[in-house]
Protein backbone atom coordinates (compact mmCIF):
# COMPACT_ATOMS: atom_id res chain seq x y z
CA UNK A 1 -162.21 -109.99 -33.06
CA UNK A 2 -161.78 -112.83 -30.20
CA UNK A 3 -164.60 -114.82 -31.83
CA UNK A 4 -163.02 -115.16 -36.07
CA UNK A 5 -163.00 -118.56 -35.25
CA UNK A 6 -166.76 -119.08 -33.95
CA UNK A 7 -169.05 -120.87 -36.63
CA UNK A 8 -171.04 -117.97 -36.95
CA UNK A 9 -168.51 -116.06 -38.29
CA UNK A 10 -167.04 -118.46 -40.17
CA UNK A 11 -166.53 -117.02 -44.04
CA UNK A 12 -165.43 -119.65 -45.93
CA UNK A 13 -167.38 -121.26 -48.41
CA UNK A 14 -169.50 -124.17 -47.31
CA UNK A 15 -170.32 -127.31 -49.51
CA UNK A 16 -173.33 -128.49 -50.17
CA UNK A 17 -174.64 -131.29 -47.64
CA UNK A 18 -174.52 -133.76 -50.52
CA UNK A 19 -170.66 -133.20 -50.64
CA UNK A 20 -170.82 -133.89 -46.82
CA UNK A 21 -169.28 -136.85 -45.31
CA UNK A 22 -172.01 -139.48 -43.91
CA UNK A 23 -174.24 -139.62 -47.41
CA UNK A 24 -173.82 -142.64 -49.70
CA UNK A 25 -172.44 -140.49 -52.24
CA UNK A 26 -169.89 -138.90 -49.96
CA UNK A 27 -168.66 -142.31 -49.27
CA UNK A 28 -168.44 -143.10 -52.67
CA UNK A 29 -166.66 -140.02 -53.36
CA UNK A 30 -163.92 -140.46 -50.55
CA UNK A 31 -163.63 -144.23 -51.73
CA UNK A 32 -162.90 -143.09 -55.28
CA UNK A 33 -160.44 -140.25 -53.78
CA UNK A 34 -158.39 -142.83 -51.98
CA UNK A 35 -157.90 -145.52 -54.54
CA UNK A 36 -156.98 -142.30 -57.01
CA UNK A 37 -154.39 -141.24 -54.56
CA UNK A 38 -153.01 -144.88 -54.12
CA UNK A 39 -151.34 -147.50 -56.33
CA UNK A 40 -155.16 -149.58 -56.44
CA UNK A 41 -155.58 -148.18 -59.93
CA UNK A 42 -152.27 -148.64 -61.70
CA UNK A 43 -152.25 -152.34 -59.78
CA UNK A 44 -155.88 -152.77 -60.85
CA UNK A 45 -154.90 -151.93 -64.79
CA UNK A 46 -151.23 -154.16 -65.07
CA UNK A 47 -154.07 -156.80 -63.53
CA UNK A 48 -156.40 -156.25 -66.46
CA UNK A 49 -153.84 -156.30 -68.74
CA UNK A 50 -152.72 -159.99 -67.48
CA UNK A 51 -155.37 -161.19 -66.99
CA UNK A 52 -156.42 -160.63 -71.01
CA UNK A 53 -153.39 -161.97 -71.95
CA UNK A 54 -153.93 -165.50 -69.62
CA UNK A 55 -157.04 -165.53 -71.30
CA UNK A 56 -156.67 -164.54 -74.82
CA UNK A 57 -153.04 -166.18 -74.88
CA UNK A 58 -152.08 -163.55 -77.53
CA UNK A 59 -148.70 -162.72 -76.17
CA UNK A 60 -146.64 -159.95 -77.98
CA UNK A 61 -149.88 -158.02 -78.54
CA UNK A 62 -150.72 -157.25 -75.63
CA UNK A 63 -147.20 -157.17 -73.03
CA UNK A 64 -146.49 -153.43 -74.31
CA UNK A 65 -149.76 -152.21 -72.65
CA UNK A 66 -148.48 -153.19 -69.71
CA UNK A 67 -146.98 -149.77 -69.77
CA UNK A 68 -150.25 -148.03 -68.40
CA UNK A 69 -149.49 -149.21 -64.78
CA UNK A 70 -146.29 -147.02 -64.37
CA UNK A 71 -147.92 -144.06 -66.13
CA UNK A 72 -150.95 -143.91 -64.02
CA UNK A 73 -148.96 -144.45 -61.45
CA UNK A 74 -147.53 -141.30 -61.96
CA UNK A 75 -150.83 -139.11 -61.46
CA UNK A 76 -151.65 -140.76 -58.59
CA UNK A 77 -148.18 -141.68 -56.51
CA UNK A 78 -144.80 -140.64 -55.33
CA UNK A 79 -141.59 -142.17 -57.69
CA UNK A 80 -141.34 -144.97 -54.93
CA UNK A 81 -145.16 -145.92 -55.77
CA UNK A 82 -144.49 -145.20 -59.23
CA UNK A 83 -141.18 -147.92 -59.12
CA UNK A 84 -143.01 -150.12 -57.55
CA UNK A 85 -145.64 -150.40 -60.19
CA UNK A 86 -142.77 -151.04 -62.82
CA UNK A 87 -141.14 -153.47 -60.96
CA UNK A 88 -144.13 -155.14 -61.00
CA UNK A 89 -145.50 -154.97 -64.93
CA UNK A 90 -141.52 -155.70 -65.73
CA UNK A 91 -141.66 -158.84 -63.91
CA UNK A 92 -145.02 -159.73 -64.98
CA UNK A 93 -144.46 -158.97 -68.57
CA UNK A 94 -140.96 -161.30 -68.11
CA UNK A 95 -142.92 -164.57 -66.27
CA UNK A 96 -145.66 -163.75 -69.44
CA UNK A 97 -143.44 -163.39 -72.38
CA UNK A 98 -141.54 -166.63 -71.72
CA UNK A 99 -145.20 -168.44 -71.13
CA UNK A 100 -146.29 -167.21 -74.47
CA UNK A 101 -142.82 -167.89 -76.54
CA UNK A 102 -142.17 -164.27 -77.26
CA UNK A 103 -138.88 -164.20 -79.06
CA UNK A 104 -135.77 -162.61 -76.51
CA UNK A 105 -135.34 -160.01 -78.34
CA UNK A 106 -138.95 -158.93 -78.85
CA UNK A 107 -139.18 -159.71 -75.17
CA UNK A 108 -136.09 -157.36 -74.07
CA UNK A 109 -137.34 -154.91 -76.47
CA UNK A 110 -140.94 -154.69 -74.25
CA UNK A 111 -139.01 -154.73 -70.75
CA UNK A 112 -136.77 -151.78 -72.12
CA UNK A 113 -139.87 -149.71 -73.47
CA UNK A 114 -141.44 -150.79 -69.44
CA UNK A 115 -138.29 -149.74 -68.02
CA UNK A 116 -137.93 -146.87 -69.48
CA UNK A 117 -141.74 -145.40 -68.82
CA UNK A 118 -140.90 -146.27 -65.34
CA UNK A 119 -138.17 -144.14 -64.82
CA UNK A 120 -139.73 -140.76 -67.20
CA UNK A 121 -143.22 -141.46 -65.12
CA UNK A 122 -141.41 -141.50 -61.76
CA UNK A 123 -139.58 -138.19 -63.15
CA UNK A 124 -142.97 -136.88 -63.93
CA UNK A 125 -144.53 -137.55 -60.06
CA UNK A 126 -141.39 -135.75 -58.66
CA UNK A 127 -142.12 -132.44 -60.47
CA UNK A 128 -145.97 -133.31 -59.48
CA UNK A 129 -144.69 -133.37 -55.88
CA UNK A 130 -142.99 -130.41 -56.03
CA UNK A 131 -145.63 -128.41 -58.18
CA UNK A 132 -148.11 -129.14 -55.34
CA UNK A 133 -145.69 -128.07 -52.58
CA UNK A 134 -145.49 -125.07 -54.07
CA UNK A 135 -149.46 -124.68 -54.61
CA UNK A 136 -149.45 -125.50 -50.98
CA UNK A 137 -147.20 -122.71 -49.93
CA UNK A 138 -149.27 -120.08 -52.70
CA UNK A 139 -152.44 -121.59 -50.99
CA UNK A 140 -151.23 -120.85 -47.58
CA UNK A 141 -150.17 -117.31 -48.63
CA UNK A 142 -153.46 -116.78 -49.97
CA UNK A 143 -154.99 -117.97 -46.60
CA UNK A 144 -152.90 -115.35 -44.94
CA UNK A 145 -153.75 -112.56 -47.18
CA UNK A 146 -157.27 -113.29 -47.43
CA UNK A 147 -157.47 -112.95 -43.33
CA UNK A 148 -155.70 -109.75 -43.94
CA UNK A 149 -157.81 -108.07 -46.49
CA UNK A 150 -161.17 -109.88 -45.51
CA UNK A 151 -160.92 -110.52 -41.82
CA UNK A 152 -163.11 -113.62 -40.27
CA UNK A 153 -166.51 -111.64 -38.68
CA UNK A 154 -167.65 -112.72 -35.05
CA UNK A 155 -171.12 -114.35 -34.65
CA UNK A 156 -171.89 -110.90 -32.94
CA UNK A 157 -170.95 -107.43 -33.36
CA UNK A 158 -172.31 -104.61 -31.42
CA UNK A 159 -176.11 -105.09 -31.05
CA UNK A 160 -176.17 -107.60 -34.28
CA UNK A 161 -176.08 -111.09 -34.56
CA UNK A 162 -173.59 -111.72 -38.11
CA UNK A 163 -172.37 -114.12 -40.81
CA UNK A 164 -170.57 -113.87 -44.26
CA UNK A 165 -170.26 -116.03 -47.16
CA UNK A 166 -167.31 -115.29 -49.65
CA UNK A 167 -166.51 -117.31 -52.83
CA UNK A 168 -163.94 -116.31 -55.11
CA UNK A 169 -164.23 -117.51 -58.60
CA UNK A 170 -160.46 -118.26 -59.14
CA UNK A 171 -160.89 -121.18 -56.76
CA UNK A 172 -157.03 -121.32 -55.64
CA UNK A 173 -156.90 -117.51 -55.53
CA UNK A 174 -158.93 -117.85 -52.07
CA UNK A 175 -159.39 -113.48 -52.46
CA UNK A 176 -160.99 -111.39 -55.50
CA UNK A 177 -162.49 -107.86 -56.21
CA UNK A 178 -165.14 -108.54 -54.21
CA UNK A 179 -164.90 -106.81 -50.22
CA UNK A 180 -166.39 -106.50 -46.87
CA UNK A 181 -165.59 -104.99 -43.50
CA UNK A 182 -167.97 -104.72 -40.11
CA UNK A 183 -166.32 -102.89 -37.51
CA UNK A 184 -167.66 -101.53 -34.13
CA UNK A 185 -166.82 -98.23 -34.06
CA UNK A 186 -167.36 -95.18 -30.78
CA UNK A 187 -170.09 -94.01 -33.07
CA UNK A 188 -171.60 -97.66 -33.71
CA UNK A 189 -171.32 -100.30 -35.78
CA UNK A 190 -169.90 -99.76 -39.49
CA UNK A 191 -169.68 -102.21 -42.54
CA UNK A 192 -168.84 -101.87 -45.97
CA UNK A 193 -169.76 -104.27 -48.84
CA UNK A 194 -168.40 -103.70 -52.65
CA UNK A 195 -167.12 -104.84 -55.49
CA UNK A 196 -164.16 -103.40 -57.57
CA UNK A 197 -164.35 -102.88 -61.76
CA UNK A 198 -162.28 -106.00 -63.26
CA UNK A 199 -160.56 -108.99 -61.45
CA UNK A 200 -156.91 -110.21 -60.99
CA UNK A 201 -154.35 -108.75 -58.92
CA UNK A 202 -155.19 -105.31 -59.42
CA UNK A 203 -158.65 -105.85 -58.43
CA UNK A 204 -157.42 -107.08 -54.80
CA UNK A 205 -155.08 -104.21 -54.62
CA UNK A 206 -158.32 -101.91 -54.59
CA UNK A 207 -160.16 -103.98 -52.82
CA UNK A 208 -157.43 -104.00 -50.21
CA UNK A 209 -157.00 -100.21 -50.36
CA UNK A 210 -160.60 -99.25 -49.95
CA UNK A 211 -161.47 -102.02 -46.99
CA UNK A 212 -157.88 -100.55 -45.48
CA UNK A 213 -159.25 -96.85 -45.77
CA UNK A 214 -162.82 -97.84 -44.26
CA UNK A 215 -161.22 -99.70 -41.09
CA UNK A 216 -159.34 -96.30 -40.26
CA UNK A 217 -161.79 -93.76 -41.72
CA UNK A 218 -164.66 -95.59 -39.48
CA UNK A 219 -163.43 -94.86 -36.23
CA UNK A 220 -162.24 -91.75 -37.05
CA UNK A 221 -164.92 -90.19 -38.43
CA UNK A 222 -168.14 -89.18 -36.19
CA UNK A 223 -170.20 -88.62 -39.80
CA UNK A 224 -170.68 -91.57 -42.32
CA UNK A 225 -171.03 -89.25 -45.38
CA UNK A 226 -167.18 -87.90 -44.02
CA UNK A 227 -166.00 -92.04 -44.22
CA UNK A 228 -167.46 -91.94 -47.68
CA UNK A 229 -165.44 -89.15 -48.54
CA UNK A 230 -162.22 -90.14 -47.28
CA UNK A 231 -162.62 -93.22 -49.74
CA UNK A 232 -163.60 -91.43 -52.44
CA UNK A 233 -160.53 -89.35 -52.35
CA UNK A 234 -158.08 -91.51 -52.07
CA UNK A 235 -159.59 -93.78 -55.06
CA UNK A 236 -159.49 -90.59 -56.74
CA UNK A 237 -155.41 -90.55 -56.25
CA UNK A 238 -154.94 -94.48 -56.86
CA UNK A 239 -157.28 -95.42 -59.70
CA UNK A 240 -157.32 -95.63 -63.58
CA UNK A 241 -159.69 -93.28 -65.18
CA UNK A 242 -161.84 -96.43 -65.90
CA UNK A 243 -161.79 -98.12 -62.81
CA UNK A 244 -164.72 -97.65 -59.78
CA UNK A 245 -165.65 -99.29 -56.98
CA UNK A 246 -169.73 -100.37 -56.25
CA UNK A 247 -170.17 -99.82 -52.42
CA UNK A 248 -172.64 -99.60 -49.45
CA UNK A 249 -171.50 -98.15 -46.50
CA UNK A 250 -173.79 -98.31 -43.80
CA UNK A 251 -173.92 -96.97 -39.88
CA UNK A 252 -175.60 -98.27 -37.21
CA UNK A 253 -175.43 -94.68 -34.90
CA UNK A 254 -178.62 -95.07 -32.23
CA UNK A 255 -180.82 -97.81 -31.63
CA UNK A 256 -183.36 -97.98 -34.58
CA UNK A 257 -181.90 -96.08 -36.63
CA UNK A 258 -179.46 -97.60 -39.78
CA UNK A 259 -178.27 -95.00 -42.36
CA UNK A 260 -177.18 -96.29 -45.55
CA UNK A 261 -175.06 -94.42 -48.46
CA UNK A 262 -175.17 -96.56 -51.81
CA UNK A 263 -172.63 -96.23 -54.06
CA UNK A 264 -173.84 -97.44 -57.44
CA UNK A 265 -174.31 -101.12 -55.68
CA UNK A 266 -176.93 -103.44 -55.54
CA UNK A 267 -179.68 -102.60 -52.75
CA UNK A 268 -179.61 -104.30 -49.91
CA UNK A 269 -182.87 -106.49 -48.66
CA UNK A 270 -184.21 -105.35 -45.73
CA UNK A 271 -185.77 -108.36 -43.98
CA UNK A 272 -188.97 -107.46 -41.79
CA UNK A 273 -192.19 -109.63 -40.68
CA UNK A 274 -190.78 -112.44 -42.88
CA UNK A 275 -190.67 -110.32 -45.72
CA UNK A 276 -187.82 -109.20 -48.21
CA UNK A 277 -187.94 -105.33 -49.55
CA UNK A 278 -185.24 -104.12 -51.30
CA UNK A 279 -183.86 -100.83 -49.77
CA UNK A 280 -183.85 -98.78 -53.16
CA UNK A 281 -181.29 -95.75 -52.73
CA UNK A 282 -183.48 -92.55 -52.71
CA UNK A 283 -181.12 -90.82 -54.79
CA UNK A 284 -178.75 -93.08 -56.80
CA UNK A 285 -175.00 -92.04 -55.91
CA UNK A 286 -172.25 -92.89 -58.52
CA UNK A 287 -169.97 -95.30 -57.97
CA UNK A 288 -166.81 -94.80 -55.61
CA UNK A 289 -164.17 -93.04 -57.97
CA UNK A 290 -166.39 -91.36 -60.11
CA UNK A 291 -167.70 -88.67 -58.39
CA UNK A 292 -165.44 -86.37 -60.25
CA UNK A 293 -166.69 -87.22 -64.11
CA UNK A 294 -170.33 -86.72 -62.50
CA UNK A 295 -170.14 -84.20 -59.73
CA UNK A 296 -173.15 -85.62 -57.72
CA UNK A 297 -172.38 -86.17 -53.79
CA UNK A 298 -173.39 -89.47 -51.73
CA UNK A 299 -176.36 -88.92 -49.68
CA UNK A 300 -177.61 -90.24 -46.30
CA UNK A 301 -181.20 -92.64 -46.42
CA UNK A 302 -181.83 -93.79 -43.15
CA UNK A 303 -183.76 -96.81 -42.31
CA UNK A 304 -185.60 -97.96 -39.56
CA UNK A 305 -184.45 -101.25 -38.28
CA UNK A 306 -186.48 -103.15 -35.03
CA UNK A 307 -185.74 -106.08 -33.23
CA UNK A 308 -185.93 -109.41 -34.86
CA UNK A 309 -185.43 -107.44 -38.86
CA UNK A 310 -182.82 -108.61 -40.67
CA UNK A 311 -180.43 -106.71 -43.62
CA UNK A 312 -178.52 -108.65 -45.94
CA UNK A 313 -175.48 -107.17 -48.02
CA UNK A 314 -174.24 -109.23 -51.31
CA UNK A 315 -172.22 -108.23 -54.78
CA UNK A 316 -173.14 -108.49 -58.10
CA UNK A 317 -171.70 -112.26 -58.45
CA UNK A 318 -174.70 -113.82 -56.52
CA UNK A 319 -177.60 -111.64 -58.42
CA UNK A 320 -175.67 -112.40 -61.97
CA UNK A 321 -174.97 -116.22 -61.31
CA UNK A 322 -176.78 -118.42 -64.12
CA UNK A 323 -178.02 -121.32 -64.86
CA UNK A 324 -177.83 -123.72 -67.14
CA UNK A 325 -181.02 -122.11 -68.88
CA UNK A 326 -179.05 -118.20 -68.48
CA UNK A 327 -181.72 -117.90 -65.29
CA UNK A 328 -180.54 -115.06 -62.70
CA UNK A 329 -180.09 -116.35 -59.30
CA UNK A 330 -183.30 -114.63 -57.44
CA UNK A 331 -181.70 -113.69 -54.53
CA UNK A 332 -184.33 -111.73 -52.93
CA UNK A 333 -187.15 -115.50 -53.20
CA UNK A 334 -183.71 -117.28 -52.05
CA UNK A 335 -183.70 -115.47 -48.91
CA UNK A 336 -187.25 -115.82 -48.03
CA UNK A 337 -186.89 -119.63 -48.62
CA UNK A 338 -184.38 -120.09 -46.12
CA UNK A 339 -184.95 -117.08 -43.52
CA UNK A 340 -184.16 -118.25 -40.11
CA UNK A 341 -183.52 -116.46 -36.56
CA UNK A 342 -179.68 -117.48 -36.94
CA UNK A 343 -177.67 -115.79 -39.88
CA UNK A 344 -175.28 -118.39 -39.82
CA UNK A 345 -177.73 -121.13 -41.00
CA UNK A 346 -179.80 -119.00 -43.24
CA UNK A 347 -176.50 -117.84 -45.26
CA UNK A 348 -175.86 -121.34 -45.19
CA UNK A 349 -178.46 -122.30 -47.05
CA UNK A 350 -178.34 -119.43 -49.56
CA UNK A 351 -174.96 -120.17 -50.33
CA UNK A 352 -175.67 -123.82 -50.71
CA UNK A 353 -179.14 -122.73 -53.27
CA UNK A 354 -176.42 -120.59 -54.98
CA UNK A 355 -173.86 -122.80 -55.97
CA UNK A 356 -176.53 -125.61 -56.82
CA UNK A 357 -177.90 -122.68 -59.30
CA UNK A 358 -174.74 -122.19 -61.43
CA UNK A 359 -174.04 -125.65 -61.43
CA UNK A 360 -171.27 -126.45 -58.31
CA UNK A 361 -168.58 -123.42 -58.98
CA UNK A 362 -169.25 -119.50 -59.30
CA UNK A 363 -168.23 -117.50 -62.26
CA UNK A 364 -167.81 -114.19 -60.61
CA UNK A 365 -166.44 -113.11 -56.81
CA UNK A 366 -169.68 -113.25 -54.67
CA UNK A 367 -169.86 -111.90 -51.01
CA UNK A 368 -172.68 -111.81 -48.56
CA UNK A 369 -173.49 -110.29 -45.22
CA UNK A 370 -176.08 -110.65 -43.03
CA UNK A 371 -176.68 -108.60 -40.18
CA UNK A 372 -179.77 -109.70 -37.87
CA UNK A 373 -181.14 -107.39 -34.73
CA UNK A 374 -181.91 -109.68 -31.65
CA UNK A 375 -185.43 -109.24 -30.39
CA UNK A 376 -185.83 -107.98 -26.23
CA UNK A 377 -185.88 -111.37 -25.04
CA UNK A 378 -182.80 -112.18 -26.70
CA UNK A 379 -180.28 -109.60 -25.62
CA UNK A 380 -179.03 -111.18 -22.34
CA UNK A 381 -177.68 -113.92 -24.48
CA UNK A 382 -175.60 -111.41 -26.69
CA UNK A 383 -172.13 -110.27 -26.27
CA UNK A 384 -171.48 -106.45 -26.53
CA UNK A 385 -168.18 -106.07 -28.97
CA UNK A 386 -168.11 -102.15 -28.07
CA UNK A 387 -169.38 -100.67 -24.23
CA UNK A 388 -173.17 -99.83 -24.57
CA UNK A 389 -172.50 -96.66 -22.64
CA UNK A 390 -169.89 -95.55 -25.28
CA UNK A 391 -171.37 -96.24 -27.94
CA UNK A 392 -174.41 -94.32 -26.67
CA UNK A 393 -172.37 -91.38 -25.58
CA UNK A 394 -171.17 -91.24 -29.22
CA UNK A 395 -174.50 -91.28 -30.87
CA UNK A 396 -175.92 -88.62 -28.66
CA UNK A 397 -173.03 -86.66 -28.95
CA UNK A 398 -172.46 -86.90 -32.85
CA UNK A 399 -172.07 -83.25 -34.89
CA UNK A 400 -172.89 -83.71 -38.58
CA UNK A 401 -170.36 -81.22 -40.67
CA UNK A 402 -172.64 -78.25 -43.01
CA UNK A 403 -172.32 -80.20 -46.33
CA UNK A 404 -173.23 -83.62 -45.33
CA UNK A 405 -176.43 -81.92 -43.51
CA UNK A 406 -177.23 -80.47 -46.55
CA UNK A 407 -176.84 -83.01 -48.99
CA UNK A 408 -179.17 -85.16 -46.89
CA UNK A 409 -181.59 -83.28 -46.90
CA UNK A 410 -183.24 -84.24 -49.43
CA UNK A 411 -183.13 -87.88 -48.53
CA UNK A 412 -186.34 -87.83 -46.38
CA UNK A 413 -184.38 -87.18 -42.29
CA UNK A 414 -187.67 -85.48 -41.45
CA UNK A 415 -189.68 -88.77 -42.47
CA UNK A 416 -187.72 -91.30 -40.68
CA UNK A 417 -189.69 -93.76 -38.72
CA UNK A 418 -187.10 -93.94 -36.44
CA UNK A 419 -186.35 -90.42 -35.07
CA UNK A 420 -190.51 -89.52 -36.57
């Protein structure tokens, strides 16, 4: 995982280009951030207020608004920013009150009321200051545990070229139910992609037990349908009676050949010619942790996968973001509209159409993973994460146990293009 860091990889979410620095609105945005996060506004409003009063000349009215300055002040500096702005209205509100004739009393009764929204608004920033320190240092946490649970994915794994997209809906959370893992294994390359019943803490505590399981179950196990298990047995020991996890776990064992086992999760869309199909399971599988209240076992589909076709992996929060108008996201026309011969642009783009769709900010944890297969004359360019020869070696050598060969059986092996 040398490469977490390459663009290609990179899997945090990426704002749209009109949020990008360089457009007029951009600029306009980062002018409007810096006078917000300086004292131009609370300076700009004890100026208003003066400047009324010069004009209007109604004195005593208008001296207690002078108050504003110190208060804003407070959203927007430190307590030496926020003193300084009440220095200022106090002696402004002194030079104004003896111009107009206020009465001394009326006059020190003003200054007091200035004085003291000084000092409770200067109060206020320092608990602001140290309410974002400590978002900083939950943020940071969150940084740490996300690369934990959801680990960055190199630009190329095995024989694939790769990218993810993840958005969490709690947007300081940084992690949520939703989960991914690609892993080159000695008997190919492995992912998982699913989505965990509910949200919250416990939701990343599943989340981080099944991706946890897959990472070890992967390389030990030559069979996928045995990695499945292993899951499924240990959710089985760890989860409520009402909690599941959606899931596809998919292999990459020989060259052309991709078996897939979907667990109750959306299909994947297999991209080939240009065109989007979704892989529909051949037999639908129940959801990981419920295998036991329906008795059905996972089986294998295999899918043929040539140079230059692409497979893309998402969760439930991109094909059940709305609109405005309650519209589902269409995923599958997204896709075609932004296809391109690098994942990292085309996901890109889809994640840029997505959050444009819902309006700026997803409801729902929302993953996806695209995997792309390098045509012939691209191959010299790629960079092997596991030894060909291995990898090979593994494939050719790869026993499947009695009751994963016969629960696959009736998934179509003798009708795969690739081994046909």
């Amino acid at each position: 995982m040398t490469q977490a860091r390459h663009h290609g990889g990179d899997h945090w979410p990426i704002r749209p280009f009109s949020k990008r620095v360089g457009s007029p609105g951009a600029r306009l945005r980062t002018a409007a951030h810096v006078a917000a996060s300086t004292a131009v506004l609370p300076v700009l409003a004890v100026s208003a207020i003066v400047l009324v009063d010069l004009l209007g000349g109604s004195g005593m009215i208008w001296l207690p608004l002078l108050a504003v300055g110190p208060a804003l002040a407070a959203t927007t500096s430190g307590p030496l920013g926020v003193l300084s702005v009440g220095l200022l209205a106090v002696g402004l509100g002194t030079a104004l009150g003896i111009r107009d004739g206020v009465p001394s009393h009326e006059l020190v009764v003003v200054l007091s009321a200035l004085a003291a929204v000084t000092l409770a608004s200067g109060l206020a920033s320092a608990l602001r200051g140290r309410r974002e320190k400590v978002l900083a240092a939950v943020r940071s946490v969150a940084e740490a545990a996300q690369h934990a649970l959801l680990k960055p994915v190199p630009a190329t794994v095995g024989p694939f070229q790769t990218a993810v997209r993840y958005s969490a809906a709690a947007a300081e959370a940084r992690i949520g139910g939703d989960l991914y893992a690609l892993v080159p294994t000695p008997y190919g390359v492995r992912l998982i992609v699913g989505d965990v019943r509910g949200k919250g803490l416990p939701a990343v505590g599943t989340a981080a037990l099944v991706v946890g399981i897959f990472r070890e179950a992967a390389y030990d196990e030559p069979d996928l349908l045995a990695v499945v298990d292993r899951i499924e047995r240990s959710l089985a020991r760890n989860l409520g009676s009402d909690d599941f996890v959606t899931a596809v776990v998919a292999g990459y064992p020989r060259e052309g050949r991709l078996e897939v086992v979907n667990c109750g999760h959306a299909p994947p869309l297999l991209v080939r010619d240009g065109k989007v199909v979704p892989a529909e399971p051949t037999h639908p599988t129940p959801p990981l942790g419920l295998r036991a209240l329906t008795g059905e076992a996972p089986t294998l589909q295999v899918l043929p996968l040539a140079d230059s076709d692409q497979l893309l992996l998402y969760t439930d929060g991109v094909t059940e973001a709305r609109d405005h108008n309650r519209d589902f996201y269409p995923v599958a026309k997204g896709l075609e509209r932004h296809l391109t011969d690098n994942p990292a642009r085309t996901l890109t783009a889809l994640h840029e159409e997505l959050l444009t769709h819902v309006g700026g900010r997803l409801h729902d944890d929302a993953a996806l993973l695209l995997l792309r297969k390098p045509t012939a004359a691209e191959k010299p360019a790629e960079t092997a994460t596991v030894p060909e020869t291995a990898s090979h070696t593994a494939s050719v050598s790869r026993t499947v146990p009695p009751h994963a060969r016969s629960s696959t059986e009736g998934t179509g092996r003798s009708s795969d293009p690739a081994t046909a």
